[in-house]
N, C-alpha and C. Protein backbone atom coordinates (compact mmCIF):
# COMPACT_ATOMS: atom_id res chain seq x y z
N UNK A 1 -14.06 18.40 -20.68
CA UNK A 1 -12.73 17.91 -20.96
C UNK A 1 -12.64 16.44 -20.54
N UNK A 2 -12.05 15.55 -21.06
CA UNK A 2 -12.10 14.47 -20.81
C UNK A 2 -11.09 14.04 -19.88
N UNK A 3 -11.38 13.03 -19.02
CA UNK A 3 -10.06 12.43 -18.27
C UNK A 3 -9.89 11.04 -18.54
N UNK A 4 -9.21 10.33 -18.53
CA UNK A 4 -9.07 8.68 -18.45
C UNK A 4 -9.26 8.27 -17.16
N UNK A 5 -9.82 7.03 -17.07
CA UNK A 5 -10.03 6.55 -15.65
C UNK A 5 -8.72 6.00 -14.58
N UNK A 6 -7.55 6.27 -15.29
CA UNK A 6 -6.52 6.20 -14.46
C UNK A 6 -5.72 7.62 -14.20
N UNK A 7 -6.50 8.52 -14.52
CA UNK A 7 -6.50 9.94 -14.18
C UNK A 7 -7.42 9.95 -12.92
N UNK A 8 -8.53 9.74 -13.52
CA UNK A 8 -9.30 9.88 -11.69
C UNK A 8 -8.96 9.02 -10.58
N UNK A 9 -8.72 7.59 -11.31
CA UNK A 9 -8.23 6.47 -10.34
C UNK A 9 -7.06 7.68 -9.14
N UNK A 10 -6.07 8.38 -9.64
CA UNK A 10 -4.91 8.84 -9.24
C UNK A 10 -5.24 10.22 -8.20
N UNK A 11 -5.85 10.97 -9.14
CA UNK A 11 -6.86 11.69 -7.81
C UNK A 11 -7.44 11.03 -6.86
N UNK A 12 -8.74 10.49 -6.79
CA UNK A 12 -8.83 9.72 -5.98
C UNK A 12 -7.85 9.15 -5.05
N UNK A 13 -7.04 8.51 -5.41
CA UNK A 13 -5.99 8.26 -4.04
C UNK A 13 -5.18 9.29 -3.64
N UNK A 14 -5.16 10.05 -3.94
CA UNK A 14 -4.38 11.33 -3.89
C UNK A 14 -5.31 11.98 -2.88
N UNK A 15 -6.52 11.87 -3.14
CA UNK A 15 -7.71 13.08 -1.92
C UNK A 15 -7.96 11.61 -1.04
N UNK A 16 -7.98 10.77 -1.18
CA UNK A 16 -8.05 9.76 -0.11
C UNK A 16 -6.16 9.53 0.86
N UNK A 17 -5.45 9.70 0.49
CA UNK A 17 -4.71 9.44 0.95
C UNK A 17 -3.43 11.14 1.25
N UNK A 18 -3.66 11.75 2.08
CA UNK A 18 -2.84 12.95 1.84
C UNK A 18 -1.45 12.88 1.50
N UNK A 19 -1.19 11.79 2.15
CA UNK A 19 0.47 11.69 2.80
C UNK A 19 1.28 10.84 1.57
N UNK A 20 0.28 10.75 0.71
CA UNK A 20 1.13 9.61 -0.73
C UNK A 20 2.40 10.42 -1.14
N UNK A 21 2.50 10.96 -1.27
CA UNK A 21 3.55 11.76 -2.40
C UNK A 21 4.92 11.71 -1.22
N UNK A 22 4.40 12.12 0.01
CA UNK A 22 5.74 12.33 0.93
C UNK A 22 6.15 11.25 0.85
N UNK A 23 5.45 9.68 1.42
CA UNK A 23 5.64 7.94 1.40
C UNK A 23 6.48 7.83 -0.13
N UNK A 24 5.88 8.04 -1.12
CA UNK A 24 6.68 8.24 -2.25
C UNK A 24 7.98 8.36 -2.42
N UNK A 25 8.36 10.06 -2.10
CA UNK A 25 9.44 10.49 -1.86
C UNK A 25 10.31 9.71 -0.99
N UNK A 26 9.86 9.34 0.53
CA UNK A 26 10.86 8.46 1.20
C UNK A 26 10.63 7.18 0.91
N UNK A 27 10.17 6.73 -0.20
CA UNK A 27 10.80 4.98 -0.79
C UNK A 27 11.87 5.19 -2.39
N UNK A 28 11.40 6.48 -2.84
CA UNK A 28 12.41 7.02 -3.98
C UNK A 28 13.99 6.95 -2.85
N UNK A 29 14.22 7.85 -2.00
CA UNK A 29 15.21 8.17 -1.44
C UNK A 29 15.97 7.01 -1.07
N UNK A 30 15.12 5.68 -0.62
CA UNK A 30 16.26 4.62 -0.51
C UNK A 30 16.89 4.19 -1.68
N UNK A 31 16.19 4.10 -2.30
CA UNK A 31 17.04 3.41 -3.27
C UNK A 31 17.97 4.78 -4.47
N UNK A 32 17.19 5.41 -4.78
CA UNK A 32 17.50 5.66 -5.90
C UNK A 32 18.22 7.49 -5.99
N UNK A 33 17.83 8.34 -4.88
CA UNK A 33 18.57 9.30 -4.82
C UNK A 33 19.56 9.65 -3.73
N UNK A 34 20.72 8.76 -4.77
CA UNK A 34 21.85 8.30 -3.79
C UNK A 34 23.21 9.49 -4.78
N UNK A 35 24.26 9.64 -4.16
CA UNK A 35 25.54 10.42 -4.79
C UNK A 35 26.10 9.49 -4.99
N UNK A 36 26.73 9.21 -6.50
CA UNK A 36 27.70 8.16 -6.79
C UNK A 36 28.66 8.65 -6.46
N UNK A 37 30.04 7.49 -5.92
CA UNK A 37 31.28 7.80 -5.83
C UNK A 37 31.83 7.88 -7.38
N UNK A 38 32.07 8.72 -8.14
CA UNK A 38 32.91 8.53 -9.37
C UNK A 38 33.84 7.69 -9.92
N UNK A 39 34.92 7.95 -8.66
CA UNK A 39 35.95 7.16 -8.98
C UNK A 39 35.71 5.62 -8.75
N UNK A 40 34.79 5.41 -7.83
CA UNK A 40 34.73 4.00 -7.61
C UNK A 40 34.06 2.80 -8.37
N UNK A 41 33.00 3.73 -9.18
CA UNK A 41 31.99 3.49 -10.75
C UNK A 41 33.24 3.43 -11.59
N UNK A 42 34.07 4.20 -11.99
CA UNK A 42 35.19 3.75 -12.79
C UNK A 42 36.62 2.80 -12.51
N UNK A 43 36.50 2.30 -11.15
CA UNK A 43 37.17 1.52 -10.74
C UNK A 43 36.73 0.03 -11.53
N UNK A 44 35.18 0.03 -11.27
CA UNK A 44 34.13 -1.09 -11.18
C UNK A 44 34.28 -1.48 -12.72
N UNK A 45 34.22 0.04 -13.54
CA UNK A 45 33.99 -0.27 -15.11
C UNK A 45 35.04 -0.82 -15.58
N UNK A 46 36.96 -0.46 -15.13
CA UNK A 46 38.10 -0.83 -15.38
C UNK A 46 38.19 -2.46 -15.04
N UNK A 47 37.73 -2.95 -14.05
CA UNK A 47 37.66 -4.35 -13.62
C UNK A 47 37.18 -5.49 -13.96
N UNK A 48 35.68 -4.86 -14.97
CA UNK A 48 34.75 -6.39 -15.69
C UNK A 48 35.95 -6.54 -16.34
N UNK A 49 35.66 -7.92 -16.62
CA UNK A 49 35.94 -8.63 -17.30
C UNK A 49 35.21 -9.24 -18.69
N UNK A 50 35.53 -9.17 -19.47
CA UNK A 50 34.54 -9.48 -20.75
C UNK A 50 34.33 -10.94 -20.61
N UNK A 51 32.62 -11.16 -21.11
CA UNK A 51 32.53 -12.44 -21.22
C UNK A 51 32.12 -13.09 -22.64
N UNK A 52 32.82 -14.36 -22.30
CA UNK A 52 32.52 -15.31 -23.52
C UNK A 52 31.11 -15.12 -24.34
N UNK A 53 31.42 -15.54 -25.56
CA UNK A 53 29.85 -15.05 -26.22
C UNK A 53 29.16 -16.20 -25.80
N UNK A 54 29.43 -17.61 -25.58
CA UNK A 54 28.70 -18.66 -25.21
C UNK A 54 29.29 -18.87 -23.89
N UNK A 55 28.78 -18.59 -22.28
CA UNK A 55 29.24 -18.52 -21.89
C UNK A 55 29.60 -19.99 -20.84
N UNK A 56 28.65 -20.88 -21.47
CA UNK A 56 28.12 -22.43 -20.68
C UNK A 56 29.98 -22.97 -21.85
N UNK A 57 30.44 -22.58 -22.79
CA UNK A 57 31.52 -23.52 -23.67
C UNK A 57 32.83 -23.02 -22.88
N UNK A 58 33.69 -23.92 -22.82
CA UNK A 58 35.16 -24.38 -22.20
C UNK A 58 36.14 -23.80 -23.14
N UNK A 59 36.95 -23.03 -22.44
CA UNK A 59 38.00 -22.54 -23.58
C UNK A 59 39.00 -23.69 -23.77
N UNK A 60 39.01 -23.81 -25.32
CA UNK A 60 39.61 -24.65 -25.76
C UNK A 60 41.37 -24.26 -26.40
């Protein structure tokens, strides 16, 4: 069966390194598996402001 060499590349660090996936998981967790506040995402969306299509030109 064939593998690609960024298939083994990935094993390889995977049997060289045990602890990857947990390190993983706690750099996912800062950033990105967070609970949005709802209401406060639709506070945020009610508030932009639209911008100019050119936004460097002076309203005339």
């Amino acid at each position: 069966m064939y593998e690609s060499d960024i298939t083994k590349f990935i094993r390889e660090l995977h049997a060289k390194r045990p602890t990857l996936g947990a390190e993983q998981a706690k750099g996912r967790a800062l950033l990105w598996d967070k609970t949005l506040d709802r209401d406060a995402l639709t506070e945020q969306q009610r508030a932009r402001v639209a911008q100019q299509p050119y936004v460097y030109q002076t309203k005339v």
